[in-house]
Protein backbone atom coordinates (compact mmCIF):
# COMPACT_ATOMS: atom_id res chain seq x y z
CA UNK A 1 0.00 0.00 0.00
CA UNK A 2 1.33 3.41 -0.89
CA UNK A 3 3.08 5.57 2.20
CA UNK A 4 1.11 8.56 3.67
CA UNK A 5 3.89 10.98 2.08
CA UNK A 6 3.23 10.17 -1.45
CA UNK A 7 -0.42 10.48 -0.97
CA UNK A 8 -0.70 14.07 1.10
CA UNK A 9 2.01 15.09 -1.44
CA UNK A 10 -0.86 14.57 -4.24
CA UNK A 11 -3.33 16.08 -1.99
CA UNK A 12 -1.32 18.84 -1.26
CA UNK A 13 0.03 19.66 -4.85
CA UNK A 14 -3.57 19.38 -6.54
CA UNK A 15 -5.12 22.18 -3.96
CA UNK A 16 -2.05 24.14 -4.80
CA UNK A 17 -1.69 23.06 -8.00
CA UNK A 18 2.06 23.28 -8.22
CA UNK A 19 4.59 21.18 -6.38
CA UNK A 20 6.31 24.29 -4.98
CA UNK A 21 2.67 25.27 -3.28
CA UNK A 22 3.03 21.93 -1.67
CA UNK A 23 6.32 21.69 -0.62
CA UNK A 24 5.74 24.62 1.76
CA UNK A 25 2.45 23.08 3.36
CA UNK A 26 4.07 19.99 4.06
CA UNK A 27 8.15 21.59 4.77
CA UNK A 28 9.28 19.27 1.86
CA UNK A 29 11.47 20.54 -0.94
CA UNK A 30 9.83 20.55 -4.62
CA UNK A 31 11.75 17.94 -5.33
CA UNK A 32 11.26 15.74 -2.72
CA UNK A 33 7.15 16.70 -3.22
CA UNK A 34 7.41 15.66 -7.51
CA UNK A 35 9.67 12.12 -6.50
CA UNK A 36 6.45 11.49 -4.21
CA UNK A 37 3.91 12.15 -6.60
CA UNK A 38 6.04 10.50 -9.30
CA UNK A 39 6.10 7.18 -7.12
CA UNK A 40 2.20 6.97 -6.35
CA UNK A 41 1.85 7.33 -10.50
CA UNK A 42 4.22 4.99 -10.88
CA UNK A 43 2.67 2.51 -8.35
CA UNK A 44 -1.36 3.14 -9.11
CA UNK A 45 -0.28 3.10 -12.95
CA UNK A 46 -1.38 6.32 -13.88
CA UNK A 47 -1.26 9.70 -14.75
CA UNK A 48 -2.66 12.24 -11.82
CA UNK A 49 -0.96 15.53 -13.20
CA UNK A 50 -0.44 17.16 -16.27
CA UNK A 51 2.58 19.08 -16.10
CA UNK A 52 4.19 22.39 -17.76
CA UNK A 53 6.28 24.39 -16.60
CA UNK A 54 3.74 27.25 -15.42
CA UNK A 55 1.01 24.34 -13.59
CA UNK A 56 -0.21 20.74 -12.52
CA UNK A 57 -3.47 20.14 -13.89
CA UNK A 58 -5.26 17.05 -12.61
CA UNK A 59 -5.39 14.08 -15.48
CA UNK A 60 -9.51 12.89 -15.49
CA UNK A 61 -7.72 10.16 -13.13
CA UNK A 62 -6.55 12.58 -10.95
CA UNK A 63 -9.85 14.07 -10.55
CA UNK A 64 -11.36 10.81 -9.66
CA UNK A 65 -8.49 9.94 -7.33
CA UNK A 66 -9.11 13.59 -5.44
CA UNK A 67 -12.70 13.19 -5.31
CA UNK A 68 -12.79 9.65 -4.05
CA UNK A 69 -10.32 11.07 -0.89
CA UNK A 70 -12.45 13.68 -0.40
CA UNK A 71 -9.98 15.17 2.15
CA UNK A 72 -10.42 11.96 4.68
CA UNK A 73 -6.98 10.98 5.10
CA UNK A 74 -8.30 7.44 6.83
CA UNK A 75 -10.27 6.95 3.62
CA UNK A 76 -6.75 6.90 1.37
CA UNK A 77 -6.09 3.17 1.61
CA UNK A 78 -9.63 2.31 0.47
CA UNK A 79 -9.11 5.34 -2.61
CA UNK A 80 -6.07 3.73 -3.90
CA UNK A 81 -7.82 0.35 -3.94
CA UNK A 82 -10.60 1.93 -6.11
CA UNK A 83 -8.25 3.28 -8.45
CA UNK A 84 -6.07 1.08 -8.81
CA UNK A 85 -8.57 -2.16 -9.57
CA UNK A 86 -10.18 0.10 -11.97
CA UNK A 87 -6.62 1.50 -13.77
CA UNK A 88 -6.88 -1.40 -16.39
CA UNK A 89 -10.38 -1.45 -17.38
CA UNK A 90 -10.59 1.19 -20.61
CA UNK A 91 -12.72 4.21 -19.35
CA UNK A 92 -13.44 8.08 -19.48
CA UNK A 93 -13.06 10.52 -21.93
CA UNK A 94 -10.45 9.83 -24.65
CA UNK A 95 -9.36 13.68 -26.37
CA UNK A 96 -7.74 13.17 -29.50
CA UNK A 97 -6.29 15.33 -32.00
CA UNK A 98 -6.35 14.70 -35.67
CA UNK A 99 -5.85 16.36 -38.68
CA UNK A 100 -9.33 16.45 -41.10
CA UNK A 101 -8.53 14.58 -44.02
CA UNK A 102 -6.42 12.05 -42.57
CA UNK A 103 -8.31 11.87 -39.34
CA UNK A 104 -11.48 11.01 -40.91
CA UNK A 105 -10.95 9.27 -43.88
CA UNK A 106 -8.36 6.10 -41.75
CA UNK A 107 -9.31 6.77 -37.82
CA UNK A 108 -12.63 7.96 -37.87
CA UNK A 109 -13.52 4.39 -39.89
CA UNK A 110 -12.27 2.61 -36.24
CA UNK A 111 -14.26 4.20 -34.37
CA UNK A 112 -17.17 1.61 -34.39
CA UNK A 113 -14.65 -1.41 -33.52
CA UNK A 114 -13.49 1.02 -30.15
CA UNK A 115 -16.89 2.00 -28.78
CA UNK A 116 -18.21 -2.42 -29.49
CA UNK A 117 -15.31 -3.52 -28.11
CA UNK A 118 -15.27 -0.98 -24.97
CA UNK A 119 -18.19 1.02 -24.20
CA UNK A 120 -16.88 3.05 -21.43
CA UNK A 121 -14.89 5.07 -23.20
CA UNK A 122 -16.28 8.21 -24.70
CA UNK A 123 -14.30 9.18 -27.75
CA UNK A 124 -13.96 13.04 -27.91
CA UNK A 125 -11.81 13.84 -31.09
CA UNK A 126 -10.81 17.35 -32.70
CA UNK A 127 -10.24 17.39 -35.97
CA UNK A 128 -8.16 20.47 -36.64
CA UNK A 129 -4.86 21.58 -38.78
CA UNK A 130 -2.51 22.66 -35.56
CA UNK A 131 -0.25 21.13 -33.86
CA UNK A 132 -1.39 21.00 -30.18
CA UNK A 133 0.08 20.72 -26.73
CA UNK A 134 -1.05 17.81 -24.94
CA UNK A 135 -0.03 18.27 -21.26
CA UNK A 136 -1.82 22.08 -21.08
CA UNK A 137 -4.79 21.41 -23.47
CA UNK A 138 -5.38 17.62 -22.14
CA UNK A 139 -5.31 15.35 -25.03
CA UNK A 140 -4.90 12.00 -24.80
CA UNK A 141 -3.16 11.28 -28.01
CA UNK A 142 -2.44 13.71 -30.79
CA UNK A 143 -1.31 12.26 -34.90
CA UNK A 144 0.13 14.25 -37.33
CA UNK A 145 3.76 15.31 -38.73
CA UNK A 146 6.21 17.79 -36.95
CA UNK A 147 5.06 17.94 -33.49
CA UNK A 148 8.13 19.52 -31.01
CA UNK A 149 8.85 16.18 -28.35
CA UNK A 150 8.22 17.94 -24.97
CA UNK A 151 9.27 16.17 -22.08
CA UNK A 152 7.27 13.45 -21.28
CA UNK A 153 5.74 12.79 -24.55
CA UNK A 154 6.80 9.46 -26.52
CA UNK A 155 6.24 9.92 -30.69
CA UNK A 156 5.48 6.38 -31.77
CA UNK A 157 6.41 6.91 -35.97
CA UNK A 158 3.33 5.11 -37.80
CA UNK A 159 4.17 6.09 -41.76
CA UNK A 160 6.28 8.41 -43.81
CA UNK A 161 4.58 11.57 -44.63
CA UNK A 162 5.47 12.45 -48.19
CA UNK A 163 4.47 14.63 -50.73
CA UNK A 164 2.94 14.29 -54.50
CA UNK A 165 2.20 16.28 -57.45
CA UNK A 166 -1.57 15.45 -58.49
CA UNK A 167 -4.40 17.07 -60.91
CA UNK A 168 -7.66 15.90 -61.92
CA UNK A 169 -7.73 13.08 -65.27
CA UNK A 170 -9.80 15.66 -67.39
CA UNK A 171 -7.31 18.58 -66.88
CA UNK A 172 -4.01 16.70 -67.95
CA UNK A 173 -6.53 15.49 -71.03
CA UNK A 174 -4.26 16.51 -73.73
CA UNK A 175 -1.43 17.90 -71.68
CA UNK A 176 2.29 16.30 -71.67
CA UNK A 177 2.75 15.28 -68.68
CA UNK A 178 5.75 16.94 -66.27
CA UNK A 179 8.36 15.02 -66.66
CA UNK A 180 10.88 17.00 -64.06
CA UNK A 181 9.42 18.83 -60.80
CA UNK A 182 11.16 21.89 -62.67
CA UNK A 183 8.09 21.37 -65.71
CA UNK A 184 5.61 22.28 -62.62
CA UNK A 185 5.98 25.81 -63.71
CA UNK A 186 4.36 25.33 -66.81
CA UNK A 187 0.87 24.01 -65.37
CA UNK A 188 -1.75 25.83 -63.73
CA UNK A 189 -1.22 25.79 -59.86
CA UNK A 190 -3.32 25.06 -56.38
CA UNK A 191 -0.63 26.51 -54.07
CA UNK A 192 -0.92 26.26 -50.20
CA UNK A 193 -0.04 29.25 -47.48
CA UNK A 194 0.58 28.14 -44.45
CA UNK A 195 -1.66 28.90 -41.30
CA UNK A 196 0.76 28.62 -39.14
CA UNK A 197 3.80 31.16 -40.97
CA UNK A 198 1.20 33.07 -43.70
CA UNK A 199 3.92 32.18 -46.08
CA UNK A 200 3.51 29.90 -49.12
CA UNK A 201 4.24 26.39 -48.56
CA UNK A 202 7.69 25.52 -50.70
CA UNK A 203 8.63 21.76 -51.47
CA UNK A 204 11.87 20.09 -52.41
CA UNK A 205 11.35 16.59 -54.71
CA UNK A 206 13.56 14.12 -54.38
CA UNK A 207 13.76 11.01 -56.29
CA UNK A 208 15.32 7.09 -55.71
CA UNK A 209 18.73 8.02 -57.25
CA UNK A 210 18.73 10.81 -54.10
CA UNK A 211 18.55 13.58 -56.92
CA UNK A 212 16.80 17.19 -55.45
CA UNK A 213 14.92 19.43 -57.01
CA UNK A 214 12.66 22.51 -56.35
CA UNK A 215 9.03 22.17 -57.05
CA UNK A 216 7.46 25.42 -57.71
CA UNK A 217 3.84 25.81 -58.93
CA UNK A 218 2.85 28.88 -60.25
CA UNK A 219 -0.10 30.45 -57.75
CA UNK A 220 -3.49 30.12 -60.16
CA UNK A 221 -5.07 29.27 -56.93
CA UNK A 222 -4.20 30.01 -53.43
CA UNK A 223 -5.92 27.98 -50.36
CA UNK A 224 -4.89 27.01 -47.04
CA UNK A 225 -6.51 23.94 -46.19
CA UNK A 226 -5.47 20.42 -48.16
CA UNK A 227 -9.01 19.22 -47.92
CA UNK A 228 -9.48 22.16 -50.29
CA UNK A 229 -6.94 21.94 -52.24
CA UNK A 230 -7.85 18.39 -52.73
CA UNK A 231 -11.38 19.35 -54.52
CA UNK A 232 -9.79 21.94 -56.45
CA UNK A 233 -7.49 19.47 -58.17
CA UNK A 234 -10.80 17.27 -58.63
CA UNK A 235 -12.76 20.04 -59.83
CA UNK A 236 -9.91 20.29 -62.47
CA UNK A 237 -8.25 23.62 -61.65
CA UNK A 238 -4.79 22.36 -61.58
CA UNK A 239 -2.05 20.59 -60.15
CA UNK A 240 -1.71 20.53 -56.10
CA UNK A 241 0.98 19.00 -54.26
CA UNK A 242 -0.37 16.99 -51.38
CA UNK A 243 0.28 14.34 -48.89
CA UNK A 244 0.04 10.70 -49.51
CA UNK A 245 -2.67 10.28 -47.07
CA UNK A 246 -4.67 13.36 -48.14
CA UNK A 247 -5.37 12.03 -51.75
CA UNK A 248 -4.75 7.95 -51.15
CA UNK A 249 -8.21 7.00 -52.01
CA UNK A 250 -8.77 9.59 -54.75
CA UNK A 251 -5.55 8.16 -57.07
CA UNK A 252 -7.01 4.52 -56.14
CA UNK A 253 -10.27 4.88 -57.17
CA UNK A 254 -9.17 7.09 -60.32
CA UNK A 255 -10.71 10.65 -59.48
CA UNK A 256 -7.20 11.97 -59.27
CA UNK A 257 -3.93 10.64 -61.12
CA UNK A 258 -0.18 10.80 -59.82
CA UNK A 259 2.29 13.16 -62.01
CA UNK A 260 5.95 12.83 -61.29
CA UNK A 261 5.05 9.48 -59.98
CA UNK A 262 9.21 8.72 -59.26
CA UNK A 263 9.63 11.98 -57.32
CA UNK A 264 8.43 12.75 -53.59
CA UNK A 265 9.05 15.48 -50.95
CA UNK A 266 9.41 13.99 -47.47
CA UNK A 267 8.11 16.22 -44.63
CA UNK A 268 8.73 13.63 -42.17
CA UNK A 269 6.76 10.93 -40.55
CA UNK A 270 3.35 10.78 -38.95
CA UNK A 271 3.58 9.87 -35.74
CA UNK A 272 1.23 9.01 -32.86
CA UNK A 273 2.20 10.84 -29.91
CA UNK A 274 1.35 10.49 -26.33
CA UNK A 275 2.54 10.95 -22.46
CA UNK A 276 4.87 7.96 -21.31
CA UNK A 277 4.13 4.60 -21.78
CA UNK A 278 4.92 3.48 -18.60
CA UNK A 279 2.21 5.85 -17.20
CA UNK A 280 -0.41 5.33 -20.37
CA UNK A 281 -4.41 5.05 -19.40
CA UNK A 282 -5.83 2.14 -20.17
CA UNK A 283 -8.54 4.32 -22.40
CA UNK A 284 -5.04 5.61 -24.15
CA UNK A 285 -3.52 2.14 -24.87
CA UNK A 286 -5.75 0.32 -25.79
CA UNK A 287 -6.35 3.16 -28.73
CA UNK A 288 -2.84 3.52 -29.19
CA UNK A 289 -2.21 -0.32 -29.63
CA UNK A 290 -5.37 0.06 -32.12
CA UNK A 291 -4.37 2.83 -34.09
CA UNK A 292 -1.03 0.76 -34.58
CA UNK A 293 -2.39 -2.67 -35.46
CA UNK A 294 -4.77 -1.34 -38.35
CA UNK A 295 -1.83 0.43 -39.96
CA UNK A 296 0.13 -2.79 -39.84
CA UNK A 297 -3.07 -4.60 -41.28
CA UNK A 298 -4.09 -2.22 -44.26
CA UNK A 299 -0.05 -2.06 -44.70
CA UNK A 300 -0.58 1.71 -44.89
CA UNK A 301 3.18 3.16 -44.08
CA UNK A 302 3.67 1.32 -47.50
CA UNK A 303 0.74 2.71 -49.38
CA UNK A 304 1.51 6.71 -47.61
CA UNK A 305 5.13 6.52 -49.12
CA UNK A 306 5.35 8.32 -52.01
CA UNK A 307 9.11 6.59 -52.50
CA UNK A 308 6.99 3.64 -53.54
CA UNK A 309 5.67 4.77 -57.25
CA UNK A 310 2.56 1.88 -56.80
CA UNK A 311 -0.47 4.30 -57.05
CA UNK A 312 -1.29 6.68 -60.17
């Protein structure tokens, strides 16, 4: 059973909601106060704070944990019981970020399979084009390319993330096809600017003998979203450059075709990232483990790299 220090050091630090705060209630140093919060985590299995470096915030377990103390120090033993029998069964709210495309054309699709298979947890996703912080904004798991690692966040690399050159069937219809990313400035463009810099989004192909080049489209079109610049290429308006992922199931089902098809721009890897596995929800692994088998099923790190000329 856990030691009365480790358990008023978690009561202490979520009224004050910093391990400082405690420290001085209890004439501990901050140190000593985090080690004894660290160790009940460690021993109940999960996550009671989310930490930055301006506050604690209490996990939904940590809530739970507080609450079921209720300030009754003779009540902890019987507390840590409750939590910890109930640590492995998958519960609660599980906050996800996603990017749109991506997000709900291959994860939204398991969504069915999670909620049969456990009905206590209740799935609240964000689809959105950021890249978020998931200690202060709470989420569970976040996927997408180029998140910064902060401490105490594992990136678990589930595909390449590379970049294509596509248009619509009916607007290369008597066209030559590009033969060199440098023949991209002769076609009519769907260029992206980038929400996050305001600046147009610039691409380097590469191709299997390791050869670079620029890829610059002229800017017909300007959009910032890839969902839209998706449609636009399907509408017919021109040639977009896009991520595998984004336009998958248009080249395979013939709505859009691949140009260039032996030359890529990598911008990375999509990864699955969430707080330490050794401190992982159940709610969280069992999605994480999920998420992982489906992409080893449909073989999709194979079908997102654009390396792999296969689709167009």
């Amino acid at each position: 059973m856990e030691t009365l220090a480790n358990l008023e050091s978690f009561v202490k630090s979520a009224e004050s909601a910093s391990f400082s705060g405690a420290a001085r209630r209890l004439s501990l140093t901050p140190a000593a106060v985090s080690r004894n919060v660290a160790m009940l985590e460690r021993n109940l299995g999960v996550r009671l704070f989310q930490r930055s470096t301006r506050k604690l915030v209490l996990t939904e377990a940590g809530e739970l944990f507080l609450q079921s103390i209720g300030g009754n120090l003779d009540a902890l033993q019987t507390a840590i019981a409750d939590v910890s029998s109930g640590a492995s069964e998958p519960a609660g709210v599980l906050k996800v970020s996603l990017s749109p495309t991506f997000g709900a054309d291959f994860i939204l699709p398991l969504l069915p399979e999670l909620m049969r298979r456990h009905p206590l947890i209740r799935p609240e996703w964000h689809f959105e084009n950021r890249h978020v912080d998931l200690d202060v904004e709470g989420y569970d798991v976040a996927i997408g390319a180029g998140f910064e690692l902060a401490a105490g966040i594992v990136a678990r690399r589930l595909a390449p993330a590379h970049i294509i050159a596509v248009a619509a069937p009916g607007y290369m219809a008597g066209r030559t096809p590009p033969s060199d990313p440098e023949d991209l400035t002769l076609v009519d463009g769907i260029a992206m600017r980038s929400l996050r810099t305001g600046k147009l989004r610039q691409w380097v192909m590469r191709n299997a003998a390791g050869t670079e080049k620029a890829a610059v489209l002229p800017e017909t079109i300007v959009l910032n979203d890839p969902a839209a610049m998706r449609e636009a290429a399907k509408l017919g308006l021109g040639v977009a450059l896009l991520a595998m992922p984004d336009v998958l199931h248009d080249l395979e089902n013939g709505r859009l075709i691949r140009l260039l098809p032996h030359w890529y721009a990598d911008a990375g890897a999509i990864s699955l990232y969430h707080a330490s596995r050794a401190l992982l929800p159940a709610k969280t692994r069992i999605f994480v483990d999920l998420v992982a088998e489906t992409f080893r099923r449909e073989r999709l790190a194979e079908r997102f790299a654009g390396s792999l000329a296969s689709v167009g």
